[in-house]
Protein backbone atom coordinates (compact mmCIF):
# COMPACT_ATOMS: atom_id res chain seq x y z
CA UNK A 1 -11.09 -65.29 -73.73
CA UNK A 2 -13.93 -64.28 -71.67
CA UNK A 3 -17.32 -65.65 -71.02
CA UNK A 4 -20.31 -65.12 -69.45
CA UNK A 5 -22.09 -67.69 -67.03
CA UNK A 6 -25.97 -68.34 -68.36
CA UNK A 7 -28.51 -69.84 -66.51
CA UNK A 8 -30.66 -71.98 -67.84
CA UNK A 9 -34.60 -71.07 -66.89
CA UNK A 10 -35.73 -74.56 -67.31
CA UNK A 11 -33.03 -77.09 -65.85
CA UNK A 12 -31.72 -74.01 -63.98
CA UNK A 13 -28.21 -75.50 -64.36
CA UNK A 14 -25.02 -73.20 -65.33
CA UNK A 15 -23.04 -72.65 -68.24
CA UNK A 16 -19.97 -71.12 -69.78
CA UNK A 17 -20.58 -69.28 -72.86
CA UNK A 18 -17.88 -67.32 -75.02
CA UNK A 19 -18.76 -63.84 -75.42
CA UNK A 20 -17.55 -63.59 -78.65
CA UNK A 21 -20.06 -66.26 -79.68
CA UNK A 22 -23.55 -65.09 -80.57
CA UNK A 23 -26.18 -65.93 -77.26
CA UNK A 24 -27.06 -69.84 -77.38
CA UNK A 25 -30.28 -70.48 -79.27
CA UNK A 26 -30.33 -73.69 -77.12
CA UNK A 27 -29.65 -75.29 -73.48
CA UNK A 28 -26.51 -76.91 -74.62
CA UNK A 29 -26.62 -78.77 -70.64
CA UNK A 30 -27.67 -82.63 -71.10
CA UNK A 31 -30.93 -83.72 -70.57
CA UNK A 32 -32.24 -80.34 -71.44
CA UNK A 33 -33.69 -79.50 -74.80
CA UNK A 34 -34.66 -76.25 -73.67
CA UNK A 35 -35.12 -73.56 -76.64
CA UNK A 36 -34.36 -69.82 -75.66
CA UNK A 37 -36.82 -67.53 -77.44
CA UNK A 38 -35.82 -64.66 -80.29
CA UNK A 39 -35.10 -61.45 -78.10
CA UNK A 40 -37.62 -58.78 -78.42
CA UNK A 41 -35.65 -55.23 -79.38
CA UNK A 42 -38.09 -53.34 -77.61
CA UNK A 43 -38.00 -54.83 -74.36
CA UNK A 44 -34.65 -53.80 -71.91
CA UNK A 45 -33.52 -56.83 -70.21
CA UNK A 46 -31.49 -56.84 -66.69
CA UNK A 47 -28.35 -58.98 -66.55
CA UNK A 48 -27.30 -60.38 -63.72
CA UNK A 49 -23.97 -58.54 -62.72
CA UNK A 50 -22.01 -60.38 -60.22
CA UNK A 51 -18.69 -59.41 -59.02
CA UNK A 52 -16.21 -60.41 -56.28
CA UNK A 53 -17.78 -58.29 -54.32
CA UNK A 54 -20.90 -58.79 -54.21
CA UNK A 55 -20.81 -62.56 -55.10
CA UNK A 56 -20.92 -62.36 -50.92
CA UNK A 57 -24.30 -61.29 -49.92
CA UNK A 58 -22.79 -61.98 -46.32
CA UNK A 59 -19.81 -59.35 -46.73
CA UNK A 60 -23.14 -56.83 -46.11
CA UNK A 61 -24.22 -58.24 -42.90
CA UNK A 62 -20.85 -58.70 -41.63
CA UNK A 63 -19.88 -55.18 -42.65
CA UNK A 64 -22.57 -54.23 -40.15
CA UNK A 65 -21.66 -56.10 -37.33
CA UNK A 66 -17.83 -55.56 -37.69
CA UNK A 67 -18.92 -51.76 -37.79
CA UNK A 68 -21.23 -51.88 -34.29
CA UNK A 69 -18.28 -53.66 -32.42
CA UNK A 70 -15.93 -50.51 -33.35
CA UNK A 71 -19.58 -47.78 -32.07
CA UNK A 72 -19.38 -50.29 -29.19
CA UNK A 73 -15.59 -49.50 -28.36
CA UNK A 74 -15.74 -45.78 -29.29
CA UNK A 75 -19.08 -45.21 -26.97
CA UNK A 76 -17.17 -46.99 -24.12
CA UNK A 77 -13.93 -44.68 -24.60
CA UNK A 78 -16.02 -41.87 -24.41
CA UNK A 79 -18.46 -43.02 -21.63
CA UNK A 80 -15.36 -43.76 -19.93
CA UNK A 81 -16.52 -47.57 -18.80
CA UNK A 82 -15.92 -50.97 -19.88
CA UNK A 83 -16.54 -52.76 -23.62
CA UNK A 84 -18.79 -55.23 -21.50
CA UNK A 85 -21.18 -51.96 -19.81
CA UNK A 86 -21.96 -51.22 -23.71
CA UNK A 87 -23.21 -54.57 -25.03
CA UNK A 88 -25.94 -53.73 -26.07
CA UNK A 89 -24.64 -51.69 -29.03
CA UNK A 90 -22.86 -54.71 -30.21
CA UNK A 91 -25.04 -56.16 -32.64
CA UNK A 92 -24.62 -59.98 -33.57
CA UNK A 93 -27.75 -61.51 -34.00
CA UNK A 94 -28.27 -59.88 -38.19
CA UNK A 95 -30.30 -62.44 -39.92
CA UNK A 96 -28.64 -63.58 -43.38
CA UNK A 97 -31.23 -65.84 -44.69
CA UNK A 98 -32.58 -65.09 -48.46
CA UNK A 99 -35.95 -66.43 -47.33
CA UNK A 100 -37.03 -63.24 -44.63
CA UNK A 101 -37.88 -59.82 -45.71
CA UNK A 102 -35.46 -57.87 -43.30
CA UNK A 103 -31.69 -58.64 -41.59
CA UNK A 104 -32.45 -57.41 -38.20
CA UNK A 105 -34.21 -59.65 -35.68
CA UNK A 106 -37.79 -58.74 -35.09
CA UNK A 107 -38.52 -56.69 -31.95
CA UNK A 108 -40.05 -58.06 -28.67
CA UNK A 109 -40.28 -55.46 -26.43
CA UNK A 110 -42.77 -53.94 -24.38
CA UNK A 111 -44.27 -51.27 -27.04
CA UNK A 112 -44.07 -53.50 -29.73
CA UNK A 113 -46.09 -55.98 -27.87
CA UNK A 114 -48.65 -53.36 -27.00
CA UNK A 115 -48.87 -52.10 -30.50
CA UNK A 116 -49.61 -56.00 -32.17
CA UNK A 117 -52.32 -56.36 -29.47
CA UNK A 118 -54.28 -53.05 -30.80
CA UNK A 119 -53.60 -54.18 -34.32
CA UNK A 120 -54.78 -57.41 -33.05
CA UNK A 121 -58.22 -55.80 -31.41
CA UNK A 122 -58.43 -53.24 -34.76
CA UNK A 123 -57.18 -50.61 -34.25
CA UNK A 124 -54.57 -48.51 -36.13
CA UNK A 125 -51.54 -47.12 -33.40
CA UNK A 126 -49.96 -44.16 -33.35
CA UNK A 127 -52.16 -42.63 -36.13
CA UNK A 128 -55.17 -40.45 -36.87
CA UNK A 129 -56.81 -37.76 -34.75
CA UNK A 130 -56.73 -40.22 -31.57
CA UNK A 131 -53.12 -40.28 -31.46
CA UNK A 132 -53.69 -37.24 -29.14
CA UNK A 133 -55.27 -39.81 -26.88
CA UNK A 134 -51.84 -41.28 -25.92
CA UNK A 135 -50.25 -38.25 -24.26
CA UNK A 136 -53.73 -37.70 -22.09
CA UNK A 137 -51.11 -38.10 -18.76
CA UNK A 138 -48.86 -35.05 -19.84
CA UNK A 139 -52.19 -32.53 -18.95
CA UNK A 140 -52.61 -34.04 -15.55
CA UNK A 141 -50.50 -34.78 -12.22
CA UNK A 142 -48.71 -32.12 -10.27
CA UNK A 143 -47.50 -30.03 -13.29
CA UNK A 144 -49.54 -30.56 -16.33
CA UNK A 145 -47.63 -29.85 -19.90
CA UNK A 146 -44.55 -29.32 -18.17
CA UNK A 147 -42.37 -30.68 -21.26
CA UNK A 148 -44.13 -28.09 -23.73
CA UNK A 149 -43.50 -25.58 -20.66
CA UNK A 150 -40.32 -26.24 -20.87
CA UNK A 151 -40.29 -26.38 -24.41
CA UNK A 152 -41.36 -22.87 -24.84
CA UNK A 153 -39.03 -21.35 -21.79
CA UNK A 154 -36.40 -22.48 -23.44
CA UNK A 155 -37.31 -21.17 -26.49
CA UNK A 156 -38.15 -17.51 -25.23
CA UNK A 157 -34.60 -17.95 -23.20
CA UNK A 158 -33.09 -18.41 -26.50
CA UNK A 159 -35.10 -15.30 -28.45
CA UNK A 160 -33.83 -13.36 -25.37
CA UNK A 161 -30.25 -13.73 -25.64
CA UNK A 162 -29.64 -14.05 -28.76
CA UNK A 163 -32.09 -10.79 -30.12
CA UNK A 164 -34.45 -12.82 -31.92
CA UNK A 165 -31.64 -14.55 -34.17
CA UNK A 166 -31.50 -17.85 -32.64
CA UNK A 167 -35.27 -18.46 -32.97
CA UNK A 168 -37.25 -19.58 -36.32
CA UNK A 169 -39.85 -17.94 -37.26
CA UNK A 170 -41.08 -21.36 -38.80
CA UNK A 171 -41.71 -23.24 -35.37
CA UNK A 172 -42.73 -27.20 -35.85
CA UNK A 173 -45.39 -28.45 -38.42
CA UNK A 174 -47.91 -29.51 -35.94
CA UNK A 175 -49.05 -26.02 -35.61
CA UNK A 176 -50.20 -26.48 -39.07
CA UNK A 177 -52.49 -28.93 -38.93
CA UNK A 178 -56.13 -27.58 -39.04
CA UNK A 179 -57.14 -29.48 -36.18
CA UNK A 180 -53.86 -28.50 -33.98
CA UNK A 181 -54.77 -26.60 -30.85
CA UNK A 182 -52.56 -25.25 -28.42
CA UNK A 183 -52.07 -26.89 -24.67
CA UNK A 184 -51.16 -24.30 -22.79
């Protein structure tokens, strides 16, 4: 015979209760006297489904872990170096705690540190018409815009030897933005 496991809302204790009986009318726990209300027809309600599998919230994490040790081994095979020279694939430090909003461990690095001090003095990284701002050093030095020189040898290179067919004619969004305007 099976059953389904309620939860009581008030006491929040558990219960068996035979599916083939109708749905308990009251908390039959002691102690309780809670009375379940009439179910509304036009409302869709969510049961809780739990299964063997996912009855382990954890299975997730580890899944995750287990699964970065094997990149970890298969980027050292083909690297052709030690387990211990790619560590820093491995990932063991997945945060299984119900109470935080994300597994992995929040960043601390030097761009992420740089970013929560502008948020911290008010302004908005990475974003708006400034953002140009942030690649001012690409136009200057000994060879200004030599990435999008590159960039667009490689790209005539390409047109070149392939007759045109290795080349879209749909090159990347930015050139439609109205207030795009060419470096070079």
């Amino acid at each position: 015979m099976a059953s389904f496991v309620y939860r009581c809302p008030q006491c929040r204790g558990k219960f068996s209760w035979s599916k083939d009986l109708p749905e308990p009318k009251v908390c039959p726990l002691p102690n309780c006297d809670y009375a379940y209300a009439e179910r509304d027809d036009n409302v869709i309600y969510m049961p809780a489904l739990i299964s063997a599998q996912t009855k382990s919230v954890d299975s997730v994490g580890r899944s995750i872990m287990d699964g970065s040790v094997q990149r970890q081994e298969m980027a050292a095979q083909l690297a052709g170096t030690s387990v211990e020279d790619m560590a820093s694939l491995k990932i063991t430090n997945l945060n299984d705690r119900n109470d935080t909003m994300f597994a992995a461990p929040e960043a601390s690095n030097p761009v992420s540190q740089s970013i929560q001090q502008m948020q911290r003095n008010g302004f908005s990284p990475w974003q708006g018409a400034n953002g140009v701002a942030y690649s001012g050093g690409t136009t200057q030095g000994a060879e200004p815009n030599k990435g999008l020189r590159t960039q667009l040898t490689v790209r005539d290179h390409h047109a070149q030897i392939s007759k045109g067919s290795a080349v879209s004619d749909r090159p990347a969004l930015e050139i439609s933005n109205p207030l795009y305007r060419r470096r070079i």
